[in-house]
Protein backbone atom coordinates (compact mmCIF):
# COMPACT_ATOMS: atom_id res chain seq x y z
CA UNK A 1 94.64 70.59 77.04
CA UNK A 2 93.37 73.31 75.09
CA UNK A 3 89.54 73.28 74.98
CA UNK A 4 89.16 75.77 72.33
CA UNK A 5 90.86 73.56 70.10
CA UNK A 6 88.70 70.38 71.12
CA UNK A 7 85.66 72.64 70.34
CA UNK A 8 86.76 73.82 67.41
CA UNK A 9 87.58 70.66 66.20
CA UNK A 10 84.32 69.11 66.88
CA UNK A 11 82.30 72.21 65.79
CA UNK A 12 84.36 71.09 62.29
CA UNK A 13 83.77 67.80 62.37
CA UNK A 14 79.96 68.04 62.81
CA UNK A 15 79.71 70.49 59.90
CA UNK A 16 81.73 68.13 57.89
CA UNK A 17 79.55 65.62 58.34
CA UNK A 18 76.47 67.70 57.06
CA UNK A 19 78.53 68.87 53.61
CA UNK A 20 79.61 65.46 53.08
CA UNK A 21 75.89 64.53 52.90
CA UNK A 22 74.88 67.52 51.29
CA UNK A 23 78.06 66.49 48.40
CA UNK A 24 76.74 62.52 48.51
CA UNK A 25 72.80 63.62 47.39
CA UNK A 26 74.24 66.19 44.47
CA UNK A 27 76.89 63.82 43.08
CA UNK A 28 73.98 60.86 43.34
CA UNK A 29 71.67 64.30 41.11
CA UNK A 30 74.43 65.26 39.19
CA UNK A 31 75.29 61.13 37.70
CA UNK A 32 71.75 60.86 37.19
CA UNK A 33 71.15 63.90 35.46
CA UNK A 34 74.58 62.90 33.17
CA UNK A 35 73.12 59.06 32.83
CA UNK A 36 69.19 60.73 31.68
CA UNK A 37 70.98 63.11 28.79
CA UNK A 38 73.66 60.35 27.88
CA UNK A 39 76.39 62.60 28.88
CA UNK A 40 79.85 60.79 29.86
CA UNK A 41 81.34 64.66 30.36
CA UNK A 42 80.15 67.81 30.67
CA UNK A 43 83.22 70.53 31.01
CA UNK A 44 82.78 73.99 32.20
CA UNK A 45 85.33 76.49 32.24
CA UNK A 46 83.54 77.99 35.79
CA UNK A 47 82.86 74.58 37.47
CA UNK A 48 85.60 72.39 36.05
CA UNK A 49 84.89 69.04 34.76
CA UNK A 50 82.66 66.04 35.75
CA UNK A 51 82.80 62.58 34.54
CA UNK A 52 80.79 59.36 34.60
CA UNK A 53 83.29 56.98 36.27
CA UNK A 54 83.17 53.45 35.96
CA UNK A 55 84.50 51.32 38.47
CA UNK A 56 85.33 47.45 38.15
CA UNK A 57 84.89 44.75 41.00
CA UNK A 58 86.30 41.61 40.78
CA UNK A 59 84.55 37.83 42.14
CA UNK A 60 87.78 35.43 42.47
CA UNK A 61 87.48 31.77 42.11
CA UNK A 62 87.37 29.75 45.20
CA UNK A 63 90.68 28.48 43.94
CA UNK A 64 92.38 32.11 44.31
CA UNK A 65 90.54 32.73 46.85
CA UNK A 66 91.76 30.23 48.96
CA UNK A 67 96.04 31.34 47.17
CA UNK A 68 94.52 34.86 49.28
CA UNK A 69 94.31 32.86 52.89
CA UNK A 70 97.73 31.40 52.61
CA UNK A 71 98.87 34.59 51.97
CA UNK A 72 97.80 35.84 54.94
CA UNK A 73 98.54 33.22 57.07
CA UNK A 74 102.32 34.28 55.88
CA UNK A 75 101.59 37.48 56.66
CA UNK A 76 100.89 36.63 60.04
CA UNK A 77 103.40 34.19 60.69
CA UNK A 78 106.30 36.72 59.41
CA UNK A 79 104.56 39.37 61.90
CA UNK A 80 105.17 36.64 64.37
CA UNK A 81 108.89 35.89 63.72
CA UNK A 82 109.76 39.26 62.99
CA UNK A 83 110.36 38.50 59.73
CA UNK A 84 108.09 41.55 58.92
CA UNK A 85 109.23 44.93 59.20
CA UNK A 86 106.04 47.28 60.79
CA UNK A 87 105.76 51.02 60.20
CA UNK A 88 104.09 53.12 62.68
CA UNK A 89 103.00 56.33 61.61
CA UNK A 90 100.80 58.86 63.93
CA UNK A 91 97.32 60.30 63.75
CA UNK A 92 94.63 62.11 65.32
CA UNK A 93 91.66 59.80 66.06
CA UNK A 94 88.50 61.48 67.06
CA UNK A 95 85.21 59.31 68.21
CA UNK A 96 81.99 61.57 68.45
CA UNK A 97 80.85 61.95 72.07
CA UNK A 98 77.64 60.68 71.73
CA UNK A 99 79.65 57.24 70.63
CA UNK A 100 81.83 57.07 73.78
CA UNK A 101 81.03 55.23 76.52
CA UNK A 102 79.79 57.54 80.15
CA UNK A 103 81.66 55.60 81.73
CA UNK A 104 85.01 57.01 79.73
CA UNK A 105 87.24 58.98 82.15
CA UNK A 106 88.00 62.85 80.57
CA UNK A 107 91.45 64.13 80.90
């Protein structure tokens, strides 16, 4: 295996994690700053455009909530039988090394 790509890759990954921190704390400054000056847009032809988003959650009644379970029981039993058609599709999964085991064998 190629270990310039491994490093490279990891190298990328770490530095990922530190912008996508970096991003979290200025979108968390830049809502805030919206929310204080009662701003729902602010549009720039440099920057682009960034808007207060609202999300909505749903709480379901125990009644649908319990309509949910069956359904997956169903789910499961057509896995079971067959009845199900899967898709497989294929990925790159990457665990940091400080999460693996030392007991993990390197190839």
């Amino acid at each position: 295996m190629n270990q310039k790509l491994l490093a490279e890759y990891v190298k990328l990954e770490a530095e990922f994690k530190v912008i996508e921190e970096k991003k979290k704390v200025l979108r968390e400054s830049i809502l805030n700053n919206l929310k204080d000056n009662n701003l729902e847009k602010i549009e720039s032809e440099v920057f682009g455009t960034f808007t207060v988003a609202h999300k909505t959650s749903w709480k379901y009644s125990p009644a649908v909530t319990k309509l949910e379970e069956k359904v997956k029981i169903a789910k499961n039993k057509e896995q079971e039988k067959g009845t199900a058609k899967a898709t497989e599709s294929t990925y790159l999964l990457y665990k940091d090394a400080t999460i693996t085991s030392p007991t993990s064998v390197s190839r």
